[in-house]
Protein backbone atom coordinates (compact mmCIF):
# COMPACT_ATOMS: atom_id res chain seq x y z
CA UNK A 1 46.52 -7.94 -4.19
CA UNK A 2 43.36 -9.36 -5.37
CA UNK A 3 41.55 -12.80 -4.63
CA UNK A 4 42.19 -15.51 -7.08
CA UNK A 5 39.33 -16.77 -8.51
CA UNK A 6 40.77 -18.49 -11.85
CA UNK A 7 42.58 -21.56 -12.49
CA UNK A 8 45.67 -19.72 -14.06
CA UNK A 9 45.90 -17.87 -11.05
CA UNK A 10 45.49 -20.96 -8.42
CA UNK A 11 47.76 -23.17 -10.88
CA UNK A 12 50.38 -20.09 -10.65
CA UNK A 13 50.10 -20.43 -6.84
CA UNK A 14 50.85 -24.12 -6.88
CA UNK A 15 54.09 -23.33 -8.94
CA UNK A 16 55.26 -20.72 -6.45
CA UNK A 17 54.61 -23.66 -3.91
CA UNK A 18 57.05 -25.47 -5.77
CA UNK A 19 59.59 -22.52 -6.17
CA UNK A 20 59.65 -21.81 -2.46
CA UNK A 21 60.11 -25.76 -1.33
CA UNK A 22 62.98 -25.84 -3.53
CA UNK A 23 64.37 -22.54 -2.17
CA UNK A 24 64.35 -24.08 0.92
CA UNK A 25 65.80 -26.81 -0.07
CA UNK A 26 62.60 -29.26 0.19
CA UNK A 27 61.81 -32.08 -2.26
CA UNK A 28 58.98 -30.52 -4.25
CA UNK A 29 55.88 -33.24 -4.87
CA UNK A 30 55.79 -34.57 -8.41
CA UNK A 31 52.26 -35.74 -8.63
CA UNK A 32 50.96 -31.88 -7.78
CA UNK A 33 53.36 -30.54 -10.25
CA UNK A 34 51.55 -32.64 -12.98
CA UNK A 35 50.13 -30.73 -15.63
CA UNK A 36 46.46 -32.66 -15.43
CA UNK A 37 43.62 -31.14 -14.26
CA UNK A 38 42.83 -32.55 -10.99
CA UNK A 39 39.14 -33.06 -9.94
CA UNK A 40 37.70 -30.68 -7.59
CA UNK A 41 38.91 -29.61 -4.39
CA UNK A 42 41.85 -31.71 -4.93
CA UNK A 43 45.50 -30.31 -5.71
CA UNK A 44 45.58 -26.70 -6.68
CA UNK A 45 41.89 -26.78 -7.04
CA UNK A 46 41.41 -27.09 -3.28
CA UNK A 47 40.89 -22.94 -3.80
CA UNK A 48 37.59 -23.50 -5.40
CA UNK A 49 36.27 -25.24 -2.14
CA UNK A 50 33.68 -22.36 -0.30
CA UNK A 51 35.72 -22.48 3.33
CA UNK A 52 38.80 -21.62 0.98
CA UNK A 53 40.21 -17.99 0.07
CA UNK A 54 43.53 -17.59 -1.74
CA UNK A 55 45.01 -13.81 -1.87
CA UNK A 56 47.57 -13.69 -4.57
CA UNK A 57 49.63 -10.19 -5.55
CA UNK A 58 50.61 -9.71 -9.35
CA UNK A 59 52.66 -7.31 -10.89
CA UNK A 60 52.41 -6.71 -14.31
CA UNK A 61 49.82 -9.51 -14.96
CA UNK A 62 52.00 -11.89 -13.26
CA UNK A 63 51.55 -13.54 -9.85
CA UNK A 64 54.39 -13.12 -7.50
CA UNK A 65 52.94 -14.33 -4.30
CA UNK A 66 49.75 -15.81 -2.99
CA UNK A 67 49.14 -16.41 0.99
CA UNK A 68 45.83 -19.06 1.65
CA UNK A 69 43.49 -18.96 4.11
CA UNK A 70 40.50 -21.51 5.61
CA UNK A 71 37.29 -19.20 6.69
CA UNK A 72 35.12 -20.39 9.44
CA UNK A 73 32.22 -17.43 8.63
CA UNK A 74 31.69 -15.38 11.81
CA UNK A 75 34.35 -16.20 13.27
CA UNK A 76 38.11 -17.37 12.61
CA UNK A 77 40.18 -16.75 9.43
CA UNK A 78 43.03 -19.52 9.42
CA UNK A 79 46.39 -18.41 7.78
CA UNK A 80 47.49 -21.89 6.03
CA UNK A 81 49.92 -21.46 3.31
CA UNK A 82 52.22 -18.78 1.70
CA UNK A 83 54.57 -18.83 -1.14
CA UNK A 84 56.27 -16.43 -3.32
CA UNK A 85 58.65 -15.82 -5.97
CA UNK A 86 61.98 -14.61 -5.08
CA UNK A 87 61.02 -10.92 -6.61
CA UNK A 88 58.06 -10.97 -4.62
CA UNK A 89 59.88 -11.81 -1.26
CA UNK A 90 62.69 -9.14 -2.37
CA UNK A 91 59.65 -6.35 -2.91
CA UNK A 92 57.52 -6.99 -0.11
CA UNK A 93 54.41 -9.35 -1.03
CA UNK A 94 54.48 -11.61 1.70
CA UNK A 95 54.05 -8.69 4.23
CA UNK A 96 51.27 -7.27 2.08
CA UNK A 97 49.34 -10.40 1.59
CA UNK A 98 49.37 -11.32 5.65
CA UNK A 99 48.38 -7.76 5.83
CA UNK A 100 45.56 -7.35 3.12
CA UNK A 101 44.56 -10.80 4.63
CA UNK A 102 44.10 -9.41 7.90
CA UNK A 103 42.64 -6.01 6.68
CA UNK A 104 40.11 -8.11 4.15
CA UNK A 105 39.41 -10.39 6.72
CA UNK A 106 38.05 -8.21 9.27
CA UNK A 107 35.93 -6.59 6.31
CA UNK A 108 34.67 -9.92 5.67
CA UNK A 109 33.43 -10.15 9.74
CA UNK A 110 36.11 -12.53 10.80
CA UNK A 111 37.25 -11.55 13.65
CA UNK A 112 40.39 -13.42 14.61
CA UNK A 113 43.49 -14.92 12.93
CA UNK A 114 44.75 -18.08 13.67
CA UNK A 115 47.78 -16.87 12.52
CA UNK A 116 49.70 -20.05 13.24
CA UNK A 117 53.37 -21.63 14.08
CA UNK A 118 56.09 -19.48 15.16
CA UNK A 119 58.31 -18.18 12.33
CA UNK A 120 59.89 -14.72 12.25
CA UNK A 121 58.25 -13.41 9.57
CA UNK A 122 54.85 -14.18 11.75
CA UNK A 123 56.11 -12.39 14.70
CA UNK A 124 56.73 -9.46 13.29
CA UNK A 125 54.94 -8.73 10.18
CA UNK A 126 57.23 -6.58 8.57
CA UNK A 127 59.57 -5.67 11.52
CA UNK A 128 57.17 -4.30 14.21
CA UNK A 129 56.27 -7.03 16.65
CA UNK A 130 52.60 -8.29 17.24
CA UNK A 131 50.94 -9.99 20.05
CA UNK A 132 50.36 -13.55 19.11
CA UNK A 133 47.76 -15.29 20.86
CA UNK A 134 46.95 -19.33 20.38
CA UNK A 135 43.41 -19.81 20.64
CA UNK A 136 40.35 -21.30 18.92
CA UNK A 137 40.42 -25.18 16.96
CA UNK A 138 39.57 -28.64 17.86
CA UNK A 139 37.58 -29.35 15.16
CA UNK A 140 33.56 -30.16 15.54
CA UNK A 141 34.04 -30.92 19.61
CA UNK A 142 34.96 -27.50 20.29
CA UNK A 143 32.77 -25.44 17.83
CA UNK A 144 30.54 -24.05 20.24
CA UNK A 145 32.90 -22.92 22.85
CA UNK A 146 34.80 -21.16 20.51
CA UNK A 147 32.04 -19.87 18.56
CA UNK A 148 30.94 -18.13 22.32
CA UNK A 149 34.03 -16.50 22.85
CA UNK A 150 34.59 -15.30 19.71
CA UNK A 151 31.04 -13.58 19.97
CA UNK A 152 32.31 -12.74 23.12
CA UNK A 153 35.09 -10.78 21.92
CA UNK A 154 32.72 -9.14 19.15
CA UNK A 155 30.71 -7.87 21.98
CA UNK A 156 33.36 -6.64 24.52
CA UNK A 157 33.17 -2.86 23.02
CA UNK A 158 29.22 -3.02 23.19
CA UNK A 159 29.63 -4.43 27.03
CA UNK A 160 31.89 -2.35 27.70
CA UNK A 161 30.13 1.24 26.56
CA UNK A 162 27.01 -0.15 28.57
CA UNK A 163 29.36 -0.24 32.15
CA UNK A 164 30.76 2.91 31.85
CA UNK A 165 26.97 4.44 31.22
CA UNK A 166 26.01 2.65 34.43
CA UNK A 167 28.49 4.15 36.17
CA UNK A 168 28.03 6.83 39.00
CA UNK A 169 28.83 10.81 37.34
CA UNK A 170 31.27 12.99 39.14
CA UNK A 171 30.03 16.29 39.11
CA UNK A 172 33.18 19.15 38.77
CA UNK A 173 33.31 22.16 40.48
């Protein structure tokens, strides 16, 4: 798994996207599957845009899967977009790209996932089930409350370790 950073690897995304709409049985768009180079932060070259991140996992040079995130730095990592081939989805790359994503992610300081909608695969990441909590979004209006609690919840453990100092010693016999 590493982060794309060409435009081979972000146009190799955008075919995936097509692969996994037609999978599922979804009219693929015929404008993105043009082979011009769109301008910048347009089509597959939204990846280039700073607030952007694209994970993608290759095998043998190839990509096989790529999972997209928005960043809000400091704060909230937004799962947006997945898509893989259907080796990739046999072998395990969707689980390890919501994974690395979540493992980078925290490395990076965010410090939640808005991991969002409901699917399956979301609930359970790989068979074990996770606590899914809806929180955090509504644009410019609502920055600063959620910017508070999520440096709220970056200071719980801090908070915390400061009460239980303050708190009276038993002495043991």
């Amino acid at each position: 798994v590493v982060p794309a950073t060409t435009h081979a690897q972000f146009r190799a995304f955008q075919r995936l996207q097509h692969e996994t709409e037609s999978r599922r049985g979804q009219e693929a768009d015929a404008a993105a599957a043009s082979e011009t180079i769109p301008e910048p932060g347009e089509g597959w070259r939204e990846w280039e845009l700073p607030w952007q991140w694209l994970l993608v996992a290759e095998r043998e040079g190839v990509v096989e899967a790529g999972s997209g995130f928005g960043t809000c730095p400091g704060s909230t990592l937004d799962y947006r977009t997945n898509a893989s081939s259907a080796a990739g989805k046999k072998s395990g790359a969707n689980i390890l790209l919501g994974w690395e994503g979540i493992r980078r992610g925290r490395e990076r300081g965010f410090r939640r996932l808005n991991w969002g909608g409901a699917t399956r695969f979301k609930r359970e990441l790989g068979g074990a089930p996770i606590e899914v909590w809806c929180a955090l979004g509504g644009g410019v209006v609502w920055a600063v409350p959620n910017r508070v609690s999520a440096s709220w919840q970056r200071m719980r453990p801090q908070v915390a370790g400061w009460w239980r100092s303050m708190r009276p010693r038993s002495t043991s016999r």
